[in-house]
PDB file of N, CA and C in Angstrom:
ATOM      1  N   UNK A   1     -22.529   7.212  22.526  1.00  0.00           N
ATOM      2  CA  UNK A   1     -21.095   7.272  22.299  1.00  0.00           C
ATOM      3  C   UNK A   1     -20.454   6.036  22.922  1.00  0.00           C
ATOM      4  N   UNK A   2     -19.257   5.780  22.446  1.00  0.00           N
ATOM      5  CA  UNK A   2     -18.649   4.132  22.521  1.00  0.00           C
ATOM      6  C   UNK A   2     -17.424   4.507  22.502  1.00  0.00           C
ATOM      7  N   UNK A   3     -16.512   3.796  23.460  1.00  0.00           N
ATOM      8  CA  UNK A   3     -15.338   3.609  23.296  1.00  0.00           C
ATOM      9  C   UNK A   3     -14.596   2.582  22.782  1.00  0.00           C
ATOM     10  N   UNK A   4     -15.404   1.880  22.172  1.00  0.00           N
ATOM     11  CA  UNK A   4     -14.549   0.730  21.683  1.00  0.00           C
ATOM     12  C   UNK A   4     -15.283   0.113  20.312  1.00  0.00           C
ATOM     13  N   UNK A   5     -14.552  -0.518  19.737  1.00  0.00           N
ATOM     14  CA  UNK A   5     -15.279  -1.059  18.149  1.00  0.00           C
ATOM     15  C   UNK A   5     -16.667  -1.527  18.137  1.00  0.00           C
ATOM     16  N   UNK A   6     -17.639  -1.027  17.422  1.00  0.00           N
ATOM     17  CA  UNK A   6     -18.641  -1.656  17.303  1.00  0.00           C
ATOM     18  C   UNK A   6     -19.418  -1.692  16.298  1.00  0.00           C
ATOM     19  N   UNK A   7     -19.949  -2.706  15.517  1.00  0.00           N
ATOM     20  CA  UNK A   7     -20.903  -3.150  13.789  1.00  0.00           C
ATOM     21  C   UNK A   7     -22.128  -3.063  14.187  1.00  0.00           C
ATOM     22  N   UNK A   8     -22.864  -3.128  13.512  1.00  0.00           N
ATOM     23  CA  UNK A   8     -24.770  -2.765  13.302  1.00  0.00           C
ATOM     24  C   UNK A   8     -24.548  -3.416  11.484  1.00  0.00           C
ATOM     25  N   UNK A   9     -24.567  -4.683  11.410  1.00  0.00           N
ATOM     26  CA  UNK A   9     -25.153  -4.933  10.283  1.00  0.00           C
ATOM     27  C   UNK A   9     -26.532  -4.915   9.930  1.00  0.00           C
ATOM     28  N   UNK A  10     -27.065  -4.533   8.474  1.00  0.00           N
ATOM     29  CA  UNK A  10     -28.649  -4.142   8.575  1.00  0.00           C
ATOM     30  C   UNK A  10     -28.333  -4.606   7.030  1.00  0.00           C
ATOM     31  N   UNK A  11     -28.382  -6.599   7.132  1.00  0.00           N
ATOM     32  CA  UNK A  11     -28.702  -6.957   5.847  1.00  0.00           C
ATOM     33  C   UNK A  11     -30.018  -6.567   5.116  1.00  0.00           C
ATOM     34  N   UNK A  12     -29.894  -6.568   3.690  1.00  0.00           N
ATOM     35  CA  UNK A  12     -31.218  -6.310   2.885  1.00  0.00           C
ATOM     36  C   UNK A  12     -32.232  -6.912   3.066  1.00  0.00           C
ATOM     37  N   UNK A  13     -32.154  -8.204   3.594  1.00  0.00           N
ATOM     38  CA  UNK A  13     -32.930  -9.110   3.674  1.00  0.00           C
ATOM     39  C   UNK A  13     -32.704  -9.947   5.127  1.00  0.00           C
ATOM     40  N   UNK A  14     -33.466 -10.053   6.379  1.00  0.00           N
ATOM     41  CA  UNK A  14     -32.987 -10.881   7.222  1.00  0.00           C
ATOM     42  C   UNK A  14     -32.920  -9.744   8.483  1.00  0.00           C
ATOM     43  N   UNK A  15     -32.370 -10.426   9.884  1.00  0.00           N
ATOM     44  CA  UNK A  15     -32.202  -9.804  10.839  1.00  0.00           C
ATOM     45  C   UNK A  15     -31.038  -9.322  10.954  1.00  0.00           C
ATOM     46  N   UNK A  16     -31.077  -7.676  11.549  1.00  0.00           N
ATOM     47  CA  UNK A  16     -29.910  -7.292  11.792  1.00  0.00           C
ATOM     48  C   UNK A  16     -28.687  -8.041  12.845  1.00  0.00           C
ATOM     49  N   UNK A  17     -27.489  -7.628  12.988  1.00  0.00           N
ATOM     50  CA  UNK A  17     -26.645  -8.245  14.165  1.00  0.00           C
ATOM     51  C   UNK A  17     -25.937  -7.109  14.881  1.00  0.00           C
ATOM     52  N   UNK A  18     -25.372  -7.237  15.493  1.00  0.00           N
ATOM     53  CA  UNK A  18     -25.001  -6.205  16.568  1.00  0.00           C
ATOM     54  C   UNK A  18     -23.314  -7.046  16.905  1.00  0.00           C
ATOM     55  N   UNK A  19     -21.924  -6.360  16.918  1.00  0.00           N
ATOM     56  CA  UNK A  19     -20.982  -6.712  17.567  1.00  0.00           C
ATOM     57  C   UNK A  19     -20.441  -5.971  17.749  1.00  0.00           C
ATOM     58  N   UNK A  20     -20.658  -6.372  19.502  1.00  0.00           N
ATOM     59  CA  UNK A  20     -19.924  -4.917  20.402  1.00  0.00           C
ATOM     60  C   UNK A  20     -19.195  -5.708  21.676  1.00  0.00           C
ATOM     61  N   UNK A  21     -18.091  -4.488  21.995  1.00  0.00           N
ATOM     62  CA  UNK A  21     -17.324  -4.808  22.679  1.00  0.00           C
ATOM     63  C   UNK A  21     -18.390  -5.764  24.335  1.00  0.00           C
ATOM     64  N   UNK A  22     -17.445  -6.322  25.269  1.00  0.00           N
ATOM     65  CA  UNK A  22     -18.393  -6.877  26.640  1.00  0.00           C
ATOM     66  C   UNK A  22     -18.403  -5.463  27.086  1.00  0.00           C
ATOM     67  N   UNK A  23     -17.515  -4.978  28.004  1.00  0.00           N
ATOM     68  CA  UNK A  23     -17.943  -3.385  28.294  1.00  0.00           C
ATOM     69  C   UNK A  23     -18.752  -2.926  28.183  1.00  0.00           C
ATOM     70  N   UNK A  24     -19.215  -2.400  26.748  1.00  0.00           N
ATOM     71  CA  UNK A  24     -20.510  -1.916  26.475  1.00  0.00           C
ATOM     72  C   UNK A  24     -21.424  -2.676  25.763  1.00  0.00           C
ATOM     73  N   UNK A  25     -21.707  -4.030  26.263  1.00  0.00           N
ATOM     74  CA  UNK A  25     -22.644  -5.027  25.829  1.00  0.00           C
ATOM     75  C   UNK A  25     -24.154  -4.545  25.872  1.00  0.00           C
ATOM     76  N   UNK A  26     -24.575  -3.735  26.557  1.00  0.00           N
ATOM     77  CA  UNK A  26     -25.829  -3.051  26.678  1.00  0.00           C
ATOM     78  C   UNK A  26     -26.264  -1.861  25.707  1.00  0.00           C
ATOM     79  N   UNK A  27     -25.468  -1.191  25.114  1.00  0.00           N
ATOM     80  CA  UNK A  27     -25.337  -0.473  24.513  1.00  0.00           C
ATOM     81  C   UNK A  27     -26.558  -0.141  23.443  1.00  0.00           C
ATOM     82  N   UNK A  28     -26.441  -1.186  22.678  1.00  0.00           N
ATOM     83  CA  UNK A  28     -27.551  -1.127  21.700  1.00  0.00           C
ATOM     84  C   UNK A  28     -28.841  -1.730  21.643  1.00  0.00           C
ATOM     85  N   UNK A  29     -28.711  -1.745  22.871  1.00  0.00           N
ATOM     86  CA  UNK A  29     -29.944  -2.998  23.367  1.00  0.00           C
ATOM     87  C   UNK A  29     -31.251  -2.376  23.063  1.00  0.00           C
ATOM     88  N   UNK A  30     -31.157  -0.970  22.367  1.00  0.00           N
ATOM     89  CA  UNK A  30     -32.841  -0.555  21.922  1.00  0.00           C
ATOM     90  C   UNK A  30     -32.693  -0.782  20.212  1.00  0.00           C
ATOM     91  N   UNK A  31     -31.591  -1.616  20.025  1.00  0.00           N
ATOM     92  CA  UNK A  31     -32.098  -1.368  18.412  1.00  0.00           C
ATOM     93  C   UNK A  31     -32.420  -3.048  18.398  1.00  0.00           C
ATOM     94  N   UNK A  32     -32.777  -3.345  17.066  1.00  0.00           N
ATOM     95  CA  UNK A  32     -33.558  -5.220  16.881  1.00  0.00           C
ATOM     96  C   UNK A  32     -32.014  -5.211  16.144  1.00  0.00           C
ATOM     97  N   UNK A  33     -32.128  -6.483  16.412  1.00  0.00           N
ATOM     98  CA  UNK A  33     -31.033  -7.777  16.013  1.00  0.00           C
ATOM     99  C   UNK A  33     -30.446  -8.513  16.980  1.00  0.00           C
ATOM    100  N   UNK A  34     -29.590  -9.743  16.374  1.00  0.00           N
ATOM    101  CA  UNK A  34     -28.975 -10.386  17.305  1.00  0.00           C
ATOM    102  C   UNK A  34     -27.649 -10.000  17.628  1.00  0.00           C
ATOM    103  N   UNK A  35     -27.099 -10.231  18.824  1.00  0.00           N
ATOM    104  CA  UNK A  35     -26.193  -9.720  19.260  1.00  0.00           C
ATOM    105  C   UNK A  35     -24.603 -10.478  19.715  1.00  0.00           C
ATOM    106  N   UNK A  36     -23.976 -10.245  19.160  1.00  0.00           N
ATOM    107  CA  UNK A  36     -22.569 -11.292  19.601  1.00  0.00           C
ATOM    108  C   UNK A  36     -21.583 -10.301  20.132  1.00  0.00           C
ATOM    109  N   UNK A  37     -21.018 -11.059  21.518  1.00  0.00           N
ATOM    110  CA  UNK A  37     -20.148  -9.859  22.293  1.00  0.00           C
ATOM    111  C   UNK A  37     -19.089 -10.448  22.222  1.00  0.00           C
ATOM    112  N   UNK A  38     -17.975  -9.776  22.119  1.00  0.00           N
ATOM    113  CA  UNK A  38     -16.350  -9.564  21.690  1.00  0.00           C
ATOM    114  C   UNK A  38     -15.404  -9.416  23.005  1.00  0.00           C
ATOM    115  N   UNK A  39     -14.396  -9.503  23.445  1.00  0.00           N
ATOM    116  CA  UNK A  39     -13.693  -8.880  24.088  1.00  0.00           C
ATOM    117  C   UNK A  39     -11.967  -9.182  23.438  1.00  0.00           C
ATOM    118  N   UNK A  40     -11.852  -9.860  23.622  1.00  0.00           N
ATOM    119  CA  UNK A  40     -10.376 -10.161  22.578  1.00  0.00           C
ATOM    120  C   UNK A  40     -10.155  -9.352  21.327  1.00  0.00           C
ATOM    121  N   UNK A  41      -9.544  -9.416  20.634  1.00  0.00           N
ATOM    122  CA  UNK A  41      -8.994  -8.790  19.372  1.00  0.00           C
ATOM    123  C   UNK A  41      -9.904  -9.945  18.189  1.00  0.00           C
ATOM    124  N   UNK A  42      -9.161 -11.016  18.793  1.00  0.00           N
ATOM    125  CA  UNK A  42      -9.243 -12.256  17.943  1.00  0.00           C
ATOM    126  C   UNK A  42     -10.526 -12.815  18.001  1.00  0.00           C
ATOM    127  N   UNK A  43     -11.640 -12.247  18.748  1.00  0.00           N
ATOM    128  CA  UNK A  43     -12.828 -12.733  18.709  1.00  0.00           C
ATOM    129  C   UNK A  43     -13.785 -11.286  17.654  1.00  0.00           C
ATOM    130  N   UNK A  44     -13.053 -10.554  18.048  1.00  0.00           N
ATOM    131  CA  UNK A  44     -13.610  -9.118  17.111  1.00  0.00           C
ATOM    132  C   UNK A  44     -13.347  -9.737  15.349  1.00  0.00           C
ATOM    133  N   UNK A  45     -11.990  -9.961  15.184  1.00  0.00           N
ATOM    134  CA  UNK A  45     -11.718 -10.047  13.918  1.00  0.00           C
ATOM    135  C   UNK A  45     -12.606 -10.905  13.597  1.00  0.00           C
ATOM    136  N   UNK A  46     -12.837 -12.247  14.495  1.00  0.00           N
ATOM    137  CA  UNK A  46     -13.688 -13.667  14.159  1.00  0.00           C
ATOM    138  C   UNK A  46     -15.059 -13.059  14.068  1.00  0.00           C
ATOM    139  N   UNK A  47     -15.577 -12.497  14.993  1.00  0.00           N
ATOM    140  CA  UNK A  47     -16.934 -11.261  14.113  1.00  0.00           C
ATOM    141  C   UNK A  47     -16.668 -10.867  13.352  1.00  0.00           C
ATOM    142  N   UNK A  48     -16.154 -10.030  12.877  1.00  0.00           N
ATOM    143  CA  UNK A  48     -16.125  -9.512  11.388  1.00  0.00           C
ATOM    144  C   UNK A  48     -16.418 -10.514  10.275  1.00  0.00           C
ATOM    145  N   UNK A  49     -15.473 -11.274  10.723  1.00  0.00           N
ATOM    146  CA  UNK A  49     -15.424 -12.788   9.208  1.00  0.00           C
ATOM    147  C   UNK A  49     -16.835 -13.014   9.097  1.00  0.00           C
ATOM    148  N   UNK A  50     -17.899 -13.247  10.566  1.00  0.00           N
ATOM    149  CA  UNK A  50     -18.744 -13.621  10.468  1.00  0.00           C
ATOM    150  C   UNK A  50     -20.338 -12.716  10.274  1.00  0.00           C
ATOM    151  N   UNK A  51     -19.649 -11.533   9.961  1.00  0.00           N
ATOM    152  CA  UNK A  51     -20.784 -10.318  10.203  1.00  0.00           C
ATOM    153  C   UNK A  51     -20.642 -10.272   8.429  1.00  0.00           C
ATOM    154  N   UNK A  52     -19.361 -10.530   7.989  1.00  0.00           N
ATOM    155  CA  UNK A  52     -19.292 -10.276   6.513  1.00  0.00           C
ATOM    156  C   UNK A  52     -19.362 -11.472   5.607  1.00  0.00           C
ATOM    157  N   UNK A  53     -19.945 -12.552   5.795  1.00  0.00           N
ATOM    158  CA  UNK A  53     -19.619 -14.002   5.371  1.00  0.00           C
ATOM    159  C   UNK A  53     -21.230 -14.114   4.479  1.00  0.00           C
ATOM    160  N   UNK A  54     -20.655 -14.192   3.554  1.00  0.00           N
ATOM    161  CA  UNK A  54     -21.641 -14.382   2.583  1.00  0.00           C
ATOM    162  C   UNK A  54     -22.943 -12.760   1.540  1.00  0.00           C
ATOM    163  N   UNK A  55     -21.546 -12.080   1.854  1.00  0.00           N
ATOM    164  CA  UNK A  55     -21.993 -10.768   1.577  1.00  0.00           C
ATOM    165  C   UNK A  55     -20.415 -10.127   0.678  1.00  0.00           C
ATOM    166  N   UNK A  56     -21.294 -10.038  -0.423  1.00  0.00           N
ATOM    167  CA  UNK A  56     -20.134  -9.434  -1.601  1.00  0.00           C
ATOM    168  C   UNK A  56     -20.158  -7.733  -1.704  1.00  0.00           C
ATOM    169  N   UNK A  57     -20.811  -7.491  -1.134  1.00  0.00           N
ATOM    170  CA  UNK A  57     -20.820  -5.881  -0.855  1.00  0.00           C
ATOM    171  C   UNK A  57     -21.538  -5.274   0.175  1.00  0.00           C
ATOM    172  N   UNK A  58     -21.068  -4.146   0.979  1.00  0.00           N
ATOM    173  CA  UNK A  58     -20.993  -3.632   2.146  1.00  0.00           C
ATOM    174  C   UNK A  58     -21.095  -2.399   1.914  1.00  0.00           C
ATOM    175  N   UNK A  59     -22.051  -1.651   2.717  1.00  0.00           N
ATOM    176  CA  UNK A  59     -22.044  -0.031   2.724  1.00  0.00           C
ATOM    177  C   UNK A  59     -21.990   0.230   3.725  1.00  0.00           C
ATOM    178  N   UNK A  60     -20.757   1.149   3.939  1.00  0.00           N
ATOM    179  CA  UNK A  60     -20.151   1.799   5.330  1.00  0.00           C
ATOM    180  C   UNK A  60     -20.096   3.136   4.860  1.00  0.00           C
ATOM    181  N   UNK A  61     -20.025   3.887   6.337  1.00  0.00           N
ATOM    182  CA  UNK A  61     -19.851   5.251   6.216  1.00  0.00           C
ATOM    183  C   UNK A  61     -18.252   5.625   6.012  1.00  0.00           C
ATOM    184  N   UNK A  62     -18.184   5.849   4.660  1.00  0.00           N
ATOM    185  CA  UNK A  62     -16.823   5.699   4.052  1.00  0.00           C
ATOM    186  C   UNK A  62     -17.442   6.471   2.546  1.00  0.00           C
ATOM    187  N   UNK A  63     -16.165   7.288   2.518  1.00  0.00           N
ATOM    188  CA  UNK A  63     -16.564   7.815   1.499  1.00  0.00           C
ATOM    189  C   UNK A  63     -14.859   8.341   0.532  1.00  0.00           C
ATOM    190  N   UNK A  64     -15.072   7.292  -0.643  1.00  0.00           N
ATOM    191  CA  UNK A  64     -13.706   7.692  -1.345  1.00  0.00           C
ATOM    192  C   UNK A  64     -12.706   8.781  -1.493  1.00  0.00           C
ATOM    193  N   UNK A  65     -11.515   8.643  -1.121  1.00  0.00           N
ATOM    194  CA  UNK A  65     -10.718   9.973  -1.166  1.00  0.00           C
ATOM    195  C   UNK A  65     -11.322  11.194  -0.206  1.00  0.00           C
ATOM    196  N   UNK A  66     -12.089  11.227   0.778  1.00  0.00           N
ATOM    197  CA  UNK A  66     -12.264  11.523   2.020  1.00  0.00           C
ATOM    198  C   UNK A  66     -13.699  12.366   1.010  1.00  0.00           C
ATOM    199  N   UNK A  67     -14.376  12.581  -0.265  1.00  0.00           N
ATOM    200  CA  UNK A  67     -14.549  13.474  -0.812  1.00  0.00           C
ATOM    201  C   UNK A  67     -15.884  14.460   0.115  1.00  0.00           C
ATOM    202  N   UNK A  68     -16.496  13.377   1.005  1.00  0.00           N
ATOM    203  CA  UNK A  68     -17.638  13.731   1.888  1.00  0.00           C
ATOM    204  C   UNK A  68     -17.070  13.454   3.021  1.00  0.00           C
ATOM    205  N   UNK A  69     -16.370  14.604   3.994  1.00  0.00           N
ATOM    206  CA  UNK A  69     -16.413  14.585   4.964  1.00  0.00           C
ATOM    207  C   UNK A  69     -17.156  13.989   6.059  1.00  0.00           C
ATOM    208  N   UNK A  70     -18.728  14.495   5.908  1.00  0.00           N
ATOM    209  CA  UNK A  70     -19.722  14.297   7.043  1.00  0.00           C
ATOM    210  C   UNK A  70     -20.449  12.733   6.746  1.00  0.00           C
ATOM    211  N   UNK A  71     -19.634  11.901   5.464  1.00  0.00           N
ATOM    212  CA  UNK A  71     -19.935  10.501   5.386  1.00  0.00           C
ATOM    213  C   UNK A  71     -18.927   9.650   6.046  1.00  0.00           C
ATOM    214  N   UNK A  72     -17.416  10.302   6.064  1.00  0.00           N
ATOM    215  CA  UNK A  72     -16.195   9.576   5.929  1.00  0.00           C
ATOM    216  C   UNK A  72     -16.035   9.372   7.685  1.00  0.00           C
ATOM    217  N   UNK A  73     -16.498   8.209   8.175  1.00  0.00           N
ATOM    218  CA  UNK A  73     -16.171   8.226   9.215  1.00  0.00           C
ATOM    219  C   UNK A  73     -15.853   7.104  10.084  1.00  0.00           C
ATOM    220  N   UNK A  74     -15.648   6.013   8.851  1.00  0.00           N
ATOM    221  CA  UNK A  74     -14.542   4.665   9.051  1.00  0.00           C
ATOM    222  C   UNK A  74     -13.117   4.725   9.082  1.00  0.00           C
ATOM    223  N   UNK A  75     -12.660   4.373   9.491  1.00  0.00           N
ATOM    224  CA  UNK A  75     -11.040   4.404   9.478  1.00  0.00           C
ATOM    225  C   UNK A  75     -10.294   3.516   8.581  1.00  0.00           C
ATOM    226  N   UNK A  76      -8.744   3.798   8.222  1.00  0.00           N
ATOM    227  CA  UNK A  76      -8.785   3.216   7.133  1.00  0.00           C
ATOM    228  C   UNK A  76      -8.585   1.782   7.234  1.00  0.00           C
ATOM    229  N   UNK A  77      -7.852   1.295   8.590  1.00  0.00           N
ATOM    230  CA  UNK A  77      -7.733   0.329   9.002  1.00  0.00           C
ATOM    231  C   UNK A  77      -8.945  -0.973   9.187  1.00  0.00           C
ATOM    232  N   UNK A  78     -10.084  -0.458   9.405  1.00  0.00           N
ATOM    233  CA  UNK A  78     -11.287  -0.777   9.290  1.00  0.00           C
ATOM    234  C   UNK A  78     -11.918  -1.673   8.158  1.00  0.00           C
ATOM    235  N   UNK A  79     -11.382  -0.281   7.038  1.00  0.00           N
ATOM    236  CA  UNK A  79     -11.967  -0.517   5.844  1.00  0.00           C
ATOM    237  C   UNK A  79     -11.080  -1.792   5.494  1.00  0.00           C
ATOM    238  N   UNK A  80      -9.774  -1.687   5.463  1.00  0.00           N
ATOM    239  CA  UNK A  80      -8.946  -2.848   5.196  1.00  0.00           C
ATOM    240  C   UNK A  80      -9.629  -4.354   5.668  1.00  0.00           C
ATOM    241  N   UNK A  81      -9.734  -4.151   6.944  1.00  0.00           N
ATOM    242  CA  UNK A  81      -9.845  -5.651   8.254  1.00  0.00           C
ATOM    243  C   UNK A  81     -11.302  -6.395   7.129  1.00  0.00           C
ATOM    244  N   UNK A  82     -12.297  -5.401   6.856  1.00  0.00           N
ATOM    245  CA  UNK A  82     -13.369  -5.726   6.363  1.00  0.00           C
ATOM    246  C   UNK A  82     -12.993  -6.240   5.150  1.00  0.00           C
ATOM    247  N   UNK A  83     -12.348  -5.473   4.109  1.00  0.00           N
ATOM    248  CA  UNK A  83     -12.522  -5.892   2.494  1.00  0.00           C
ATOM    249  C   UNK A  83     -11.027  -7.427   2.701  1.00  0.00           C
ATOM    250  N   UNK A  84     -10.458  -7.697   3.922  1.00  0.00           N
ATOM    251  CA  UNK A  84      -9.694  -8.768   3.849  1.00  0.00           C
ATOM    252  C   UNK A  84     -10.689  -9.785   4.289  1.00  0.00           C
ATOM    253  N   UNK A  85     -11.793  -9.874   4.294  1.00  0.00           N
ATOM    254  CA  UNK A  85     -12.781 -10.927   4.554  1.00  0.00           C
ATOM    255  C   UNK A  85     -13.657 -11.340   3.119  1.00  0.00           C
ATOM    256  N   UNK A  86     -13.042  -9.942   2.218  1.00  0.00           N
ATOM    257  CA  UNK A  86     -13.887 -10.353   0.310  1.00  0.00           C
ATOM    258  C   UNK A  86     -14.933  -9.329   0.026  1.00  0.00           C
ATOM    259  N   UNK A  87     -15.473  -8.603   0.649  1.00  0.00           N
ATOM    260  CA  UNK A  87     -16.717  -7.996   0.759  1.00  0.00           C
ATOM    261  C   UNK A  87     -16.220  -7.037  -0.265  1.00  0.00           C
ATOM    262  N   UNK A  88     -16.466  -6.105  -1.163  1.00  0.00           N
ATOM    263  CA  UNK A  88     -16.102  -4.927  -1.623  1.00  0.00           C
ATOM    264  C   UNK A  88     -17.033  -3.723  -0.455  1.00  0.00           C
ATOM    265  N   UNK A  89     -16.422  -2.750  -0.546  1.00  0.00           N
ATOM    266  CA  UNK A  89     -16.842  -1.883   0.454  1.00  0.00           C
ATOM    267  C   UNK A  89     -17.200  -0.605  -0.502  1.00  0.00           C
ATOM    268  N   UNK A  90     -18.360  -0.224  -0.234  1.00  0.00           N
ATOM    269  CA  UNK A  90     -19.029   0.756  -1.409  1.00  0.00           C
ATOM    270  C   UNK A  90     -19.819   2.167  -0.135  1.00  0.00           C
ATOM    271  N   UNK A  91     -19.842   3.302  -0.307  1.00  0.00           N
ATOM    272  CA  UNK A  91     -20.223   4.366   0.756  1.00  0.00           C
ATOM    273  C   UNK A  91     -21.886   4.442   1.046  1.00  0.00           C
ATOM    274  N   UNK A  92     -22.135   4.312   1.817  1.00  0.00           N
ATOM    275  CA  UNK A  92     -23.373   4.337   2.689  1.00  0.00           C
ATOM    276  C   UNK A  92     -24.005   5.514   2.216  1.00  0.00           C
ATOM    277  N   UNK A  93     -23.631   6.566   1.404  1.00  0.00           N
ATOM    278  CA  UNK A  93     -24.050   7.953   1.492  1.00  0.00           C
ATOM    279  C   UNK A  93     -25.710   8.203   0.794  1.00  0.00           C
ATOM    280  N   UNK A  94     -25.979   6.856  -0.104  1.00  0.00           N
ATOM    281  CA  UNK A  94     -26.847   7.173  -1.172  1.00  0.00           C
ATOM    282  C   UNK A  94     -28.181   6.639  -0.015  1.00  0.00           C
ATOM    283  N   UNK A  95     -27.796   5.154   1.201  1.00  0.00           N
ATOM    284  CA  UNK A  95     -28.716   4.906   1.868  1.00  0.00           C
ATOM    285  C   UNK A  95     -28.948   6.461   3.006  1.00  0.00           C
ATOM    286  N   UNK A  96     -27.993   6.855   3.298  1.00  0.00           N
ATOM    287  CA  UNK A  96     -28.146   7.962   4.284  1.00  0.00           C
ATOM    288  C   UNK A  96     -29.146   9.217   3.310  1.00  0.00           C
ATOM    289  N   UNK A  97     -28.744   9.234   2.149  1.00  0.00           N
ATOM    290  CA  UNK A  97     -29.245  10.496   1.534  1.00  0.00           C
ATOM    291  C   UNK A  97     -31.025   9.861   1.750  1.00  0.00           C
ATOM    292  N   UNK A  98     -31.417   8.865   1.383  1.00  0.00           N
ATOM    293  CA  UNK A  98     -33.027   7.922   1.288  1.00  0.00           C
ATOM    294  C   UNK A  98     -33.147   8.097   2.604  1.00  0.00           C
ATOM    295  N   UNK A  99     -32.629   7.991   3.797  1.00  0.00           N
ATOM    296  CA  UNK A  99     -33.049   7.817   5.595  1.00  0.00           C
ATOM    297  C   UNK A  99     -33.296   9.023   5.806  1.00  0.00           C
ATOM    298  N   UNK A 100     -32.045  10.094   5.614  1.00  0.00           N
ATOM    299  CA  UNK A 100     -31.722  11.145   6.469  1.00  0.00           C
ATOM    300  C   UNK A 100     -32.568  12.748   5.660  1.00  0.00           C
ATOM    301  N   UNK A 101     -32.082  12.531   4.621  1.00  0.00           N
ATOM    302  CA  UNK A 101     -31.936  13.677   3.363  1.00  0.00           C
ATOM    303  C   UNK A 101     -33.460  13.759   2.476  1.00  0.00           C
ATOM    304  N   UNK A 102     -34.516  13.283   3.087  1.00  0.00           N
ATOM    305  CA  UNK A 102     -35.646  13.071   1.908  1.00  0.00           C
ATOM    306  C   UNK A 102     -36.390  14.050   2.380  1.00  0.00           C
ATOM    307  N   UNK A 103     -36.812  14.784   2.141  1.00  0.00           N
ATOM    308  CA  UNK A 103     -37.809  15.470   2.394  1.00  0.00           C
ATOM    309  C   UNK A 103     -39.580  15.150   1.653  1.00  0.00           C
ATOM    310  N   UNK A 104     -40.129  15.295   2.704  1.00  0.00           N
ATOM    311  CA  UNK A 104     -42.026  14.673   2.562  1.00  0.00           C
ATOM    312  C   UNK A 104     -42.466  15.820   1.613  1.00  0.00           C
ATOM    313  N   UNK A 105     -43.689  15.474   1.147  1.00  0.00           N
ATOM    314  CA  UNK A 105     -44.521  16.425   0.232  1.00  0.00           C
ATOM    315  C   UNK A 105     -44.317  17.680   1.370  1.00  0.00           C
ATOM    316  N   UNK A 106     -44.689  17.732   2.714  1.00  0.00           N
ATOM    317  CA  UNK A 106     -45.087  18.879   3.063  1.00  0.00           C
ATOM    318  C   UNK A 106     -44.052  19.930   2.768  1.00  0.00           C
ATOM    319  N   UNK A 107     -42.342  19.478   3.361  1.00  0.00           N
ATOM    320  CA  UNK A 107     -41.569  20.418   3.467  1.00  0.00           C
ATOM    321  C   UNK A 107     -41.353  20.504   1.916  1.00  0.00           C
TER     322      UNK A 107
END
């Protein structure tokens, strides 16, 4: 748990990145990627530009017209800050359903 803004990009191709507040700069330190720490507003937004720069579509846990609750859990402000960098923003739900939701031959 986090009190303050934090991204986990997990391009298709390439190493993940990590931007999190200084505060909790340790935070994610068990997952892989590289990591850029924030403390300003204006260095957060300047991550974003750069977490979303060269990427025309984005899957966040966001889910249109709220229709999946237990997906919808970006804010809307969020969603804005991001798609004002170009990205279209499309719902994470179909990668979560492949991670979370698959069940193996056994079950």
């Amino acid at each position: 748990m986090v009190s303050r803004r934090c991204f986990y990009v997990i391009p298709r191709e390439g190493t993940p990145h990590i931007l999190v507040h200084r505060i909790e700069s340790d935070v994610f330190d068990h997952l892989p990627g590289n990591k850029t720490i924030y403390l300003k507003w204006q260095q957060l937004e300047a991550g974003i530009e750069a977490l979303t720069n060269g990427h025309s579509r984005i899957a966040m846990e966001y889910s249109p017209r709220k229709s999946n609750p237990y997906i919808a859990k970006v804010d809307a402000g969020t969603i804005e800050l991001v798609r004002s960098f170009g990205p279209e923003i499309v719902p994470s739900s179909d990668l979560i359903q492949s991670f979370e939701a698959t069940w193996d031959d056994e079950q």
